[in-house]
C-alpha atoms as a PDB file:
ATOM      1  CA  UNK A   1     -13.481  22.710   7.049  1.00  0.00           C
ATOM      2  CA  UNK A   2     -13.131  19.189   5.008  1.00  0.00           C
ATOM      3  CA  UNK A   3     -10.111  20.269   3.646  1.00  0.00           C
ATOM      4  CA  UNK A   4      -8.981  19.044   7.463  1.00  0.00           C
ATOM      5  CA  UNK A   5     -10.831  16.271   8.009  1.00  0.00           C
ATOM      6  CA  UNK A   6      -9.660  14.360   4.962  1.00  0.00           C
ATOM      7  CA  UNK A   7      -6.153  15.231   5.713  1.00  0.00           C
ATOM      8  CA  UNK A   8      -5.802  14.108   9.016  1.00  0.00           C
ATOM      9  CA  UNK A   9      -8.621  11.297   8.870  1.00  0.00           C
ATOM     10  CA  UNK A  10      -9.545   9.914   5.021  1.00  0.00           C
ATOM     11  CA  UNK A  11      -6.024  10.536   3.774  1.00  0.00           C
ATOM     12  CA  UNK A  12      -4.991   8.380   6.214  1.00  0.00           C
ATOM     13  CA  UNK A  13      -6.887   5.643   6.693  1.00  0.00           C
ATOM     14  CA  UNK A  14      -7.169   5.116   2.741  1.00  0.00           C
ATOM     15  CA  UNK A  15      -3.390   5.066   2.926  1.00  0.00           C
ATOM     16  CA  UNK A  16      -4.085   2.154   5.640  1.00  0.00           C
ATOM     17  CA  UNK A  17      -6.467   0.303   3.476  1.00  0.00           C
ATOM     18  CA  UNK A  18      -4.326   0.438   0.125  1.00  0.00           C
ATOM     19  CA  UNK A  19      -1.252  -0.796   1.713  1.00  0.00           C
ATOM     20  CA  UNK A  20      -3.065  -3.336   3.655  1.00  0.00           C
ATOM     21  CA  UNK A  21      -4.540  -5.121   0.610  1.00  0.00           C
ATOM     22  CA  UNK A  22      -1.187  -4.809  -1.602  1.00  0.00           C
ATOM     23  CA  UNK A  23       0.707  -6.383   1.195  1.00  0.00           C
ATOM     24  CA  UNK A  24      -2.505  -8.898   1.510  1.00  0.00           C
ATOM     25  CA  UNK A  25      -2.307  -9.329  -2.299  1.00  0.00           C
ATOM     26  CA  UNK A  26       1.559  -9.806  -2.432  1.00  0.00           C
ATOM     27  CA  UNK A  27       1.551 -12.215   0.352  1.00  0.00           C
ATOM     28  CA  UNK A  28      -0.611 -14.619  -1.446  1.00  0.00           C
ATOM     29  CA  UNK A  29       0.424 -13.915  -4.908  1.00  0.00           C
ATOM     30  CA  UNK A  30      -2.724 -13.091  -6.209  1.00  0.00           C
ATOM     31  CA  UNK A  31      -4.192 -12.916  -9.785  1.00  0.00           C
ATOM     32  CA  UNK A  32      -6.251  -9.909  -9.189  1.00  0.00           C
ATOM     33  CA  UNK A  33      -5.823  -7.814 -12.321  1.00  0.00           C
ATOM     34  CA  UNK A  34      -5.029  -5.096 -10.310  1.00  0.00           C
ATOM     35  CA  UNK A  35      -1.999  -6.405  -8.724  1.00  0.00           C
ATOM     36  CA  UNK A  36      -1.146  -8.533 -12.530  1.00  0.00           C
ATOM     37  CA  UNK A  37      -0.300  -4.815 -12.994  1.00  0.00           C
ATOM     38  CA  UNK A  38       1.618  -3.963 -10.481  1.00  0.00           C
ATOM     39  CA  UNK A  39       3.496  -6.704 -10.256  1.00  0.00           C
ATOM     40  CA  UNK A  40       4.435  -6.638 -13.700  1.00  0.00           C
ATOM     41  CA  UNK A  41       5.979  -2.926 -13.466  1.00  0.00           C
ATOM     42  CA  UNK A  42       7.691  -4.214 -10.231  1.00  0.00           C
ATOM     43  CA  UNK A  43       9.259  -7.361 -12.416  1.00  0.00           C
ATOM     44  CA  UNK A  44      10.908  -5.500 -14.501  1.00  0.00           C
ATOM     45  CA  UNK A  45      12.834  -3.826 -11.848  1.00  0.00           C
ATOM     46  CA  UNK A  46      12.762  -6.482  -9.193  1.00  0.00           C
ATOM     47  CA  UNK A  47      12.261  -9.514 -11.065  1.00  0.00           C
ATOM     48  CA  UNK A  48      11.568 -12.810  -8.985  1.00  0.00           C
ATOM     49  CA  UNK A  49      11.513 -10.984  -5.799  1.00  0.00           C
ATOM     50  CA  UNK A  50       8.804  -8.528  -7.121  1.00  0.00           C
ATOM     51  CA  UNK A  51       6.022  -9.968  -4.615  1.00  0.00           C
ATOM     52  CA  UNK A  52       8.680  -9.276  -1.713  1.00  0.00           C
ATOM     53  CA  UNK A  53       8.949  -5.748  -2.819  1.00  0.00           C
ATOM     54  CA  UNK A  54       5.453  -5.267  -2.949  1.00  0.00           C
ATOM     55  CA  UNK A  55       4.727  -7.001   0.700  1.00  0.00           C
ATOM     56  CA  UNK A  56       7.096  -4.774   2.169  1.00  0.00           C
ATOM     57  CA  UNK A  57       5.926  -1.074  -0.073  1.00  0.00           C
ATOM     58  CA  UNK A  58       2.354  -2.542   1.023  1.00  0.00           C
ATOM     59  CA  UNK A  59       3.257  -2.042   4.665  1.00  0.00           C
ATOM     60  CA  UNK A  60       5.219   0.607   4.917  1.00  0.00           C
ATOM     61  CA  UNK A  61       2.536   2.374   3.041  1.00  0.00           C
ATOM     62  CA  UNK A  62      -0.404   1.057   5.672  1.00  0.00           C
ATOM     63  CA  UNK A  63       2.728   2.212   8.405  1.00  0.00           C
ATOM     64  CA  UNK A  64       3.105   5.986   6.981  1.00  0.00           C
ATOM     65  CA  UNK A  65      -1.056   5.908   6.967  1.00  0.00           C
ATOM     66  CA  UNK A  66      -1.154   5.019  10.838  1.00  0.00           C
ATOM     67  CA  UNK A  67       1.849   7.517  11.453  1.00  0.00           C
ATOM     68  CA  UNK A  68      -0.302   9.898   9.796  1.00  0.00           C
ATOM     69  CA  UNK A  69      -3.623   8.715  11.326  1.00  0.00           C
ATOM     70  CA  UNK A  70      -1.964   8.920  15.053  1.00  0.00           C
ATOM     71  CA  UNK A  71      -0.662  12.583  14.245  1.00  0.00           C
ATOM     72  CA  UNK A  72       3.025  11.839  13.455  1.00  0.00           C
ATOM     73  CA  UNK A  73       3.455  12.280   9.896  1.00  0.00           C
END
């Protein structure tokens, strides 16, 4: 019984949430120590363009969580 609530509700909407506040976080270039971290391992790769990468993984994350919150995914 929860096994399908938190796939087609929680799953989703903490998909929705996460990739929300990396997008939030990379749009404003914050300090958070959270996103320090991330956006340190996306450097490496991505260097000066590392908060793009993460404004655009941040949404298409929050996009696959509403797919999957509408029924799509």
């Amino acid at each position: 019984m929860w096994h399908g609530v938190v796939m087609t509700l929680i799953w989703p909407l903490l998909m929705i949430l996460v990739g929300v506040r990396i997008a939030t976080w990379a749009r404003a270039s914050s300090s958070s120590g959270i996103y320090r971290l991330l956006r340190a391992r996306a450097s490496l790769l991505w260097g000066e363009r590392a908060d793009r990468f993460l404004l655009v993984a941040g949404a298409l994350v929050a996009l696959m969580g509403l797919a999957g919150l509408v029924g799509l995914w």
